[in-house]
Protein backbone atom coordinates (compact mmCIF):
# COMPACT_ATOMS: atom_id res chain seq x y z
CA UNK A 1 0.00 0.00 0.00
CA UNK A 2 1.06 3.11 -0.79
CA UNK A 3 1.34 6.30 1.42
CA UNK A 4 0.19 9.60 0.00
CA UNK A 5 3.34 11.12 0.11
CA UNK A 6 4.35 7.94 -2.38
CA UNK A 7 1.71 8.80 -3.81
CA UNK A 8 2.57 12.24 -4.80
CA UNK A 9 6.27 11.38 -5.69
CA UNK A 10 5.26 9.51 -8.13
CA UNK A 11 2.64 11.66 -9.38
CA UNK A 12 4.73 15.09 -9.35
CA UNK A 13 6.38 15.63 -12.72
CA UNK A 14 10.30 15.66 -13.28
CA UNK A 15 11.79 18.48 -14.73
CA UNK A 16 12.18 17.14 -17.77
CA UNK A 17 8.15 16.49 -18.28
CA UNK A 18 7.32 19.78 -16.20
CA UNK A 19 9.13 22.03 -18.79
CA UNK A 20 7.67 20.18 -22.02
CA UNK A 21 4.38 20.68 -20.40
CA UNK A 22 4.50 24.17 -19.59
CA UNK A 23 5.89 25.11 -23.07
CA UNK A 24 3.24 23.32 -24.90
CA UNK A 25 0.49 25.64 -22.91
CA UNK A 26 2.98 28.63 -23.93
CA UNK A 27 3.36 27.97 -27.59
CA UNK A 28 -1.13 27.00 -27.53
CA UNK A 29 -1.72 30.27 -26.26
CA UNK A 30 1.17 32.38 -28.31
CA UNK A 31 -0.58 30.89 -31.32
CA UNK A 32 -3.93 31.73 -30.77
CA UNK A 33 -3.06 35.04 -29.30
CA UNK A 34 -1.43 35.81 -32.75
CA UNK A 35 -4.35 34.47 -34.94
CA UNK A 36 -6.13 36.97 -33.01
CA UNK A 37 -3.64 39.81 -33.08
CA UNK A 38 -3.59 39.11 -36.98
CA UNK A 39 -7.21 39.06 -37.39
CA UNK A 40 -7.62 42.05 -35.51
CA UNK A 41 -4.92 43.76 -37.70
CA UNK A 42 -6.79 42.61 -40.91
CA UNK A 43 -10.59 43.32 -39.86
CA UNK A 44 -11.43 39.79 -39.17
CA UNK A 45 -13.38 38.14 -36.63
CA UNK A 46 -11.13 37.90 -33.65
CA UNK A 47 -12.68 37.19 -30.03
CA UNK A 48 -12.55 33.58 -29.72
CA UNK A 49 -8.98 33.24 -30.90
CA UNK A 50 -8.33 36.00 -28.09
CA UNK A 51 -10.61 33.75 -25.88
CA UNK A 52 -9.25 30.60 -26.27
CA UNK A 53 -5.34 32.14 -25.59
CA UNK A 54 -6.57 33.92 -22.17
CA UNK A 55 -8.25 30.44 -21.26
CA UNK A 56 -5.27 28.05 -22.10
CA UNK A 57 -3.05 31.03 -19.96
CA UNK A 58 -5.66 30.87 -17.33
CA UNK A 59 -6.58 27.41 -16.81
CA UNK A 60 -3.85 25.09 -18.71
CA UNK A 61 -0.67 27.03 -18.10
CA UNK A 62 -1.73 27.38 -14.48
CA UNK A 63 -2.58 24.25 -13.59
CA UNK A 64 0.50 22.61 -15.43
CA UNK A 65 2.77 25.46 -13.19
CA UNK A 66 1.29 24.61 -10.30
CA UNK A 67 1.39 20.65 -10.68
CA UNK A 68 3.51 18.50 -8.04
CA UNK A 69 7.11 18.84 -9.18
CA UNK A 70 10.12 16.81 -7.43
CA UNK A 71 13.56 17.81 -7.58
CA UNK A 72 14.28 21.31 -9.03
CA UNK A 73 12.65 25.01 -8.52
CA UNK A 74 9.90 25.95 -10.19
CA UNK A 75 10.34 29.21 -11.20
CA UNK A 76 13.92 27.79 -13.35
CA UNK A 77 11.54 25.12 -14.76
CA UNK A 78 9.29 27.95 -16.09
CA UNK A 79 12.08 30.50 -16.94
CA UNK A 80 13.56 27.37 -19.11
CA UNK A 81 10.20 27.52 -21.14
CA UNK A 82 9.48 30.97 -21.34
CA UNK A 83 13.19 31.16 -22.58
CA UNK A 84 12.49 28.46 -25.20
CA UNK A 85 9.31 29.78 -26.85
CA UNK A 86 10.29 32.91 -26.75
CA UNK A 87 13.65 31.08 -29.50
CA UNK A 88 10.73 29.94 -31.02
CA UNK A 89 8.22 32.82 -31.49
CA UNK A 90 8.99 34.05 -34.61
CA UNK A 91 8.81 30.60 -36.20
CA UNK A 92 5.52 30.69 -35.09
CA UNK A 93 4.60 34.33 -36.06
CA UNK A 94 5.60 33.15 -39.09
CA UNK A 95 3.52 29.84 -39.29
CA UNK A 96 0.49 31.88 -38.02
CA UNK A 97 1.07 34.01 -41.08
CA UNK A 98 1.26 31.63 -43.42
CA UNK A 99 -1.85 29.81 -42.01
CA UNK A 100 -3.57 32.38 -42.37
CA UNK A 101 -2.46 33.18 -46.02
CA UNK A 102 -3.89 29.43 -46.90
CA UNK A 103 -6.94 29.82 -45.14
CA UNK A 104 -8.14 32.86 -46.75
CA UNK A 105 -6.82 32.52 -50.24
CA UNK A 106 -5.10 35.93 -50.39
CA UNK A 107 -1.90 36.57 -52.19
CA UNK A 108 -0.77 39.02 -48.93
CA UNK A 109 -1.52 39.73 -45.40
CA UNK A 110 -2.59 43.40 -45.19
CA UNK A 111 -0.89 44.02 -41.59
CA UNK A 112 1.27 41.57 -40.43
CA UNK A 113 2.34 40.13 -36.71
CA UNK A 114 5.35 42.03 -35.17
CA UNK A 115 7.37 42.92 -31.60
CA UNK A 116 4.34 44.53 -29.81
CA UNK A 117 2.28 41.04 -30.57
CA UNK A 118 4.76 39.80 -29.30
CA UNK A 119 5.31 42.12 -25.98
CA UNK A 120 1.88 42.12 -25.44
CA UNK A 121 1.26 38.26 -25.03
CA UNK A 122 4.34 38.04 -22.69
CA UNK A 123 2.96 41.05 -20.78
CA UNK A 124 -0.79 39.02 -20.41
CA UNK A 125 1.52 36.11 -19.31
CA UNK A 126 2.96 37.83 -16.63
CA UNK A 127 0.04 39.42 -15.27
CA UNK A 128 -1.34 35.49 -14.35
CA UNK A 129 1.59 33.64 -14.01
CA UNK A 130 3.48 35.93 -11.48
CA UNK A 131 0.48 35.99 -9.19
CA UNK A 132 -0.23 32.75 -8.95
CA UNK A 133 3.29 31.41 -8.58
CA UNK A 134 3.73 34.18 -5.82
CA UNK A 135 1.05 32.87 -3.79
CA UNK A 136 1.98 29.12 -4.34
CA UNK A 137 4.97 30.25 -2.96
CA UNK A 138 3.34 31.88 -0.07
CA UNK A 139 0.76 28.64 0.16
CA UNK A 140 4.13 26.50 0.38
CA UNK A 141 5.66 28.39 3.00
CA UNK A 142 2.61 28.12 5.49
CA UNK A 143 2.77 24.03 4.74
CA UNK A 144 6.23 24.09 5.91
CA UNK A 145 5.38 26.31 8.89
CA UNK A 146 2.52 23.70 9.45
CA UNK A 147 4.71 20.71 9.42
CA UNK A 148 7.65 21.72 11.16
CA UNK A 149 5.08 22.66 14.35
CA UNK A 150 3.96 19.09 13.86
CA UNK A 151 6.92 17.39 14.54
């Protein structure tokens, strides 16, 4: 039988896994958050794109960030990512582009993606992630408190 702190271990991602995980939330979100930046730009339909980029920053980054991780500090882990899709961010300005060139059957993009896109999506980033990893920190801390008393 196994004890819950077993349990956990085994449950609680590596860093390895956690990274992967929190990058492919990133890269979800940086691509719909373009599709709507670029349909905005180009007078097209654009809520649910923006929708569907605050709700995979809101609910899937989040949860991945704050899933049981053994071994290394979280904040590294998700530094690691951020650093690695922001390498990739212009591939997939790019790709977004092109999509959208296919889609539509156009010969050009009337505005296209550029820096602000991108400073703006990291900037909607920040404003969820740094709260909640401040107050896992803070909910971690109290735990500690908590078990140290116990003993």
């Amino acid at each position: 039988m196994l004890t819950t702190q077993q349990l956990l271990t085994r449950l609680s991602y590596g860093r390895y896994d956690f990274v992967n995980r929190v990058e492919c939330q990133l890269i979800h979100a940086l691509h719909s958050f373009y599709r709507s930046r670029l349909a905005q730009k180009n007078g097209k339909p654009w809520r649910a794109e923006y929708l569907d980029a605050k709700r995979t920053i809101n609910t899937g980054l989040t949860s991945e960030l704050l899933h049981p991780i053994r071994g290394f500090n979280r904040r590294i882990g998700y530094a690691q990512a951020v650093a690695e899709t922001r390498s990739a961010s212009a591939n997939i300005r790019r790709s977004v582009e092109l999509v959208a060139l296919r889609d539509k059957g156009q010969a050009a993009v009337r505005a296209k993606l550029d820096a602000k896109d991108t400073a703006a999506f990291w900037d909607l980033v920040r404003s969820v992630v740094e709260p909640e990893l401040m107050a896992h920190a803070r909910r971690a801390a109290v735990f500690a408190i908590r078990q140290t008393r116990r003993v």
